[in-house]
N, C-alpha and C. Protein backbone atom coordinates (compact mmCIF):
# COMPACT_ATOMS: atom_id res chain seq x y z
N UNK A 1 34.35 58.87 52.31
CA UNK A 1 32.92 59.03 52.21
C UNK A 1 32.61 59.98 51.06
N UNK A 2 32.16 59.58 50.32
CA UNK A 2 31.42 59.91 49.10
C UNK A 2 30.57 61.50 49.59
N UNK A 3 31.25 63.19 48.87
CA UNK A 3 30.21 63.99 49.03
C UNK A 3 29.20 63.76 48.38
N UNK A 4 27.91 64.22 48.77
CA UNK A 4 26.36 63.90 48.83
C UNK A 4 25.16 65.16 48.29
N UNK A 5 25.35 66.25 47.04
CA UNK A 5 25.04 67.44 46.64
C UNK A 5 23.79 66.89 46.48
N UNK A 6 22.75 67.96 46.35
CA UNK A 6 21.23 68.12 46.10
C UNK A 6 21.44 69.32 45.49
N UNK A 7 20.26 69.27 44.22
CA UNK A 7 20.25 70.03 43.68
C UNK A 7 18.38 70.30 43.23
N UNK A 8 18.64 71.48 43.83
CA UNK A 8 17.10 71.60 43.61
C UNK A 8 16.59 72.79 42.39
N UNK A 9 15.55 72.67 41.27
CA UNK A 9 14.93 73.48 40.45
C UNK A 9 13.84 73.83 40.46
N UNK A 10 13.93 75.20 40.29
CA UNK A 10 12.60 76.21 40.11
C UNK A 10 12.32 76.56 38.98
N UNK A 11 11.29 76.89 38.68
CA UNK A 11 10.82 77.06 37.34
C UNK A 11 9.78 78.57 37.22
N UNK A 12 9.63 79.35 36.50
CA UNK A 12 8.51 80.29 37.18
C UNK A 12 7.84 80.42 35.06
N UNK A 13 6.58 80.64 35.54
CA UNK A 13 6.39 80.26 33.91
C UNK A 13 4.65 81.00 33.93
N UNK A 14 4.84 81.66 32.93
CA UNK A 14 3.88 82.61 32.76
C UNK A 14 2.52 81.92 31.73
N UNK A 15 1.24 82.13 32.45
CA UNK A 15 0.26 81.49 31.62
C UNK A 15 -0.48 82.66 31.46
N UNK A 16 -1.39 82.65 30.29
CA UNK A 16 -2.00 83.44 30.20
C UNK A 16 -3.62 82.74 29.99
N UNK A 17 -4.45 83.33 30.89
CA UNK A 17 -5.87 82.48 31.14
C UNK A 17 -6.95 83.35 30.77
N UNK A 18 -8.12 82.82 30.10
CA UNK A 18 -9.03 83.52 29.68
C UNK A 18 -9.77 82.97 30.67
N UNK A 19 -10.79 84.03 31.13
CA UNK A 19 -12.06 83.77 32.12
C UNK A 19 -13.64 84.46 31.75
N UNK A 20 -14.21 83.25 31.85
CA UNK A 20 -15.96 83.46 30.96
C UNK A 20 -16.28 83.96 32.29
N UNK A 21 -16.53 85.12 31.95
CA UNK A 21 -17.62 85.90 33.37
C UNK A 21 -19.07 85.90 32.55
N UNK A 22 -19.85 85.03 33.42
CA UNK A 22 -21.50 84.68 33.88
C UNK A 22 -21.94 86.12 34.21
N UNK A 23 -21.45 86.91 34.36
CA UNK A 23 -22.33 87.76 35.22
C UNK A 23 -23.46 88.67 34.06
N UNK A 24 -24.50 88.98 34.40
CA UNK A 24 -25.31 89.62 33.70
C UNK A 24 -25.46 91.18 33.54
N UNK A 25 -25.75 92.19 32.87
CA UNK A 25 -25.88 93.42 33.38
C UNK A 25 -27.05 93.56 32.20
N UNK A 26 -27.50 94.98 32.86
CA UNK A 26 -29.10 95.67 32.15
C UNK A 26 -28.39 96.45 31.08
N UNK A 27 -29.56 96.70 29.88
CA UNK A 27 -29.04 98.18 29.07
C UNK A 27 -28.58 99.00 29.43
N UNK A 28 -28.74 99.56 30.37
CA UNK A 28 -28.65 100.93 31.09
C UNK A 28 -27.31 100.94 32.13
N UNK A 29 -26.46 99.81 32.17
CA UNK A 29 -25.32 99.77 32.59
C UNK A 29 -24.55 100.51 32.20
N UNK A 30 -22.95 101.13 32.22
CA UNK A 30 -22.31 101.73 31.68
C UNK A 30 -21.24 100.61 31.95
N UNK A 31 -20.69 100.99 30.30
CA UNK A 31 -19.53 99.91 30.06
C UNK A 31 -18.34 100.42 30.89
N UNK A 32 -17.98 101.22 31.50
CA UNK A 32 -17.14 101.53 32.61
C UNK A 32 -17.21 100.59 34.00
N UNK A 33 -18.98 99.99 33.87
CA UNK A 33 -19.21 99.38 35.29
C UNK A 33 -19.02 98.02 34.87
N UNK A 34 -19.24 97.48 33.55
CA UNK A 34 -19.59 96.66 33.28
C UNK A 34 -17.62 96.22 32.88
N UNK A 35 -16.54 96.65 32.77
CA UNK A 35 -15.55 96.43 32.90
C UNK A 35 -15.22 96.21 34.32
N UNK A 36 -15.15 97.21 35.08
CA UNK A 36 -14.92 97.03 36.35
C UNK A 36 -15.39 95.85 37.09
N UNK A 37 -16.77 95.55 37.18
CA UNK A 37 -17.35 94.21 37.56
C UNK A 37 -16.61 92.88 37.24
N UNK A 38 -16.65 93.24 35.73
CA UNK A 38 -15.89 91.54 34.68
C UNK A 38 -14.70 91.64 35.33
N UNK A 39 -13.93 92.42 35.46
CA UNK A 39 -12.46 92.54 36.05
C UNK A 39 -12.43 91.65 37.81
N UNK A 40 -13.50 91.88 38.46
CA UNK A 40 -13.49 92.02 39.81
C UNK A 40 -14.35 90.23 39.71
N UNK A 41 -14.97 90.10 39.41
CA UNK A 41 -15.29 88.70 38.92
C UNK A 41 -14.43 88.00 38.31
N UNK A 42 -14.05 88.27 37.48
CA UNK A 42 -12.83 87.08 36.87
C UNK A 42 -11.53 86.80 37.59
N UNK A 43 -11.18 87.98 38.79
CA UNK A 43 -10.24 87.42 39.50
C UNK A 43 -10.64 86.62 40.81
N UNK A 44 -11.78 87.19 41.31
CA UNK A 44 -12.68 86.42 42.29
C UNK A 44 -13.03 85.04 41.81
N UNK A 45 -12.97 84.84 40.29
CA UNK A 45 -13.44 83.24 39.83
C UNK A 45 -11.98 82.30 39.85
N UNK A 46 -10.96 83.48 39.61
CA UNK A 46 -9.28 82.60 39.71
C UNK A 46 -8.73 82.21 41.09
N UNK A 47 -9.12 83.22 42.12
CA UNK A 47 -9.16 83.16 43.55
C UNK A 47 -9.61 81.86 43.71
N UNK A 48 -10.76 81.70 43.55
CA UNK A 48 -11.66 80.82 43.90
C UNK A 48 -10.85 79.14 44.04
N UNK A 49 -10.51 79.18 42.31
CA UNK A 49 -10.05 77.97 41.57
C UNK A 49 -8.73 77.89 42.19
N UNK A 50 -7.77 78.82 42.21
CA UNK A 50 -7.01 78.31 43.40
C UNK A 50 -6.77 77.38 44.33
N UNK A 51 -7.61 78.67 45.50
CA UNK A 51 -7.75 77.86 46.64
C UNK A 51 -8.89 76.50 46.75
N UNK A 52 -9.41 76.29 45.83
CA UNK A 52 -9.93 75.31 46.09
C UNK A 52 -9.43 73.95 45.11
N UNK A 53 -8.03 74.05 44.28
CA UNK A 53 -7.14 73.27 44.29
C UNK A 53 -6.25 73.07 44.88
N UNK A 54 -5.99 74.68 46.00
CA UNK A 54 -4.85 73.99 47.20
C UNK A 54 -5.57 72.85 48.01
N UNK A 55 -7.03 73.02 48.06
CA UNK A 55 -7.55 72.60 50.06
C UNK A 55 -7.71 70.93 48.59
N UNK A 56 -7.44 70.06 49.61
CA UNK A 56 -7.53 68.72 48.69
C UNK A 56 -8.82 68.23 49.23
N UNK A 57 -9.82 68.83 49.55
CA UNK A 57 -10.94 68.14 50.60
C UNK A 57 -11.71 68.24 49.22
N UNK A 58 -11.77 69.15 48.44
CA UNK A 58 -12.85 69.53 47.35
C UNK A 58 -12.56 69.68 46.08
N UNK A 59 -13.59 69.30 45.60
CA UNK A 59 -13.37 69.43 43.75
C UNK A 59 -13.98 70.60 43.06
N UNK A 60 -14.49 71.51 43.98
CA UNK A 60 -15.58 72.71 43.35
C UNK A 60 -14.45 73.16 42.52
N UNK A 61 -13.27 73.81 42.84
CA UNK A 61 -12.17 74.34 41.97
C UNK A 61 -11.97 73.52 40.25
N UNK A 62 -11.89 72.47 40.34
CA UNK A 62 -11.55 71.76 39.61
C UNK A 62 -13.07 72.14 38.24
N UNK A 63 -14.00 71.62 39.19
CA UNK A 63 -15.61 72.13 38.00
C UNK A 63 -15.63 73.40 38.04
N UNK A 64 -15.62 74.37 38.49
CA UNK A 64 -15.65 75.65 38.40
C UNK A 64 -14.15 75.73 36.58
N UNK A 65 -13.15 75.68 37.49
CA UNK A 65 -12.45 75.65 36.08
C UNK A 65 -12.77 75.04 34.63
N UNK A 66 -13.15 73.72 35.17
CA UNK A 66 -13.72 73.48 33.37
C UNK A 66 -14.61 74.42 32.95
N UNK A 67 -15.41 74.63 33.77
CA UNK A 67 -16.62 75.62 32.96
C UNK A 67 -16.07 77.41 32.83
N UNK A 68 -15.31 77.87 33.49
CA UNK A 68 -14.87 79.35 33.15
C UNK A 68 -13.84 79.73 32.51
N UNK A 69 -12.30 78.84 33.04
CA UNK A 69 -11.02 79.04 32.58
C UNK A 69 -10.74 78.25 31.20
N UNK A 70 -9.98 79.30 30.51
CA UNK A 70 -9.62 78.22 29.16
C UNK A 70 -7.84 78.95 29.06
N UNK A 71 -7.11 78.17 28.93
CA UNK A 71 -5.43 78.34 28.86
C UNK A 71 -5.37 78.64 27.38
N UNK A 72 -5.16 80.32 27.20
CA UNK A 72 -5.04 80.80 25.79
C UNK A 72 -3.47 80.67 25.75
N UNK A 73 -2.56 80.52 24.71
CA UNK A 73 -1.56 80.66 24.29
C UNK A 73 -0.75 79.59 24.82
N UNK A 74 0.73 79.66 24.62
CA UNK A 74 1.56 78.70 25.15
C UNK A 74 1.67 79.31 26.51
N UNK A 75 2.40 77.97 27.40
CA UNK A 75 2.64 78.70 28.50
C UNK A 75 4.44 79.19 28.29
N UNK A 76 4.62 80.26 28.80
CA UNK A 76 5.90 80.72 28.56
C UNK A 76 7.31 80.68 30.05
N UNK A 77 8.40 79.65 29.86
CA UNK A 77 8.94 79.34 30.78
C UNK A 77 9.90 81.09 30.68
N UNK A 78 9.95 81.84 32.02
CA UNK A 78 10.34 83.15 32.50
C UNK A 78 11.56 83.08 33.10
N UNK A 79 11.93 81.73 33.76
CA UNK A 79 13.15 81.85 34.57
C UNK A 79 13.04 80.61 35.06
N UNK A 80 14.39 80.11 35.28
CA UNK A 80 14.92 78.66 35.66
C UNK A 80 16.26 79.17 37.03
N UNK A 81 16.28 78.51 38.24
CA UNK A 81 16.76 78.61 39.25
C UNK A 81 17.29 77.43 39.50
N UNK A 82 18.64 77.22 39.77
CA UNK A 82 18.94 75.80 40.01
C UNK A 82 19.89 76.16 41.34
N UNK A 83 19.86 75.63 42.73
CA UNK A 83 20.63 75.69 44.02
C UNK A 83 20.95 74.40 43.98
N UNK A 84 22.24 74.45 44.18
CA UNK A 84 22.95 73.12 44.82
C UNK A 84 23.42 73.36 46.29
N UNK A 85 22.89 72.48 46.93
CA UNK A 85 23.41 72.24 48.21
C UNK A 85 24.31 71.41 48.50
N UNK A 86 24.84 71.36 49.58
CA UNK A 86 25.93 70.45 50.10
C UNK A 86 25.50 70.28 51.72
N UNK A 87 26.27 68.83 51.77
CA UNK A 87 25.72 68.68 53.65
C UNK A 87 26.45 69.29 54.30
């Protein structure tokens, strides 16, 4: 009987994403708040796009991304994992 290996690969690969934060602020803001906010919004807008490409019920993720996320640079492969199993 013929041994029977599986071999399975991982990949882990670094993107780097630009995010258009909508949000508005007054003159009288301070650019300390006005970082902090953009910061706290743009990961709340990646959150978002996420999970709403895990749940397969919805497409909001999908339009939300065209309109905020744009994929700056190459994406960069970080590490390659290869396990072979045996039965």
């Amino acid at each position: 009987m013929a041994d029977h290996k599986r071999t399975t690969v991982r990949a882990v690969v670094t993107l780097t994403v630009e995010v258009h934060c909508t949000d508005s602020w007054s003159p009288d803001t301070s650019l300390q708040q006005v970082y902090e906010q953009a910061r706290g919004s743009a990961i709340g807008t990646l959150r978002t796009v996420i999970a709403c490409a895990l749940d397969s019920k919805t497409t909001v993720g999908s339009s939300l991304a065209a309109k905020k996320l744009v994929l700056v640079g190459e994406p960069v492969v970080r590490q390659v994992l290869a396990e072979e199993e045996r039965p």
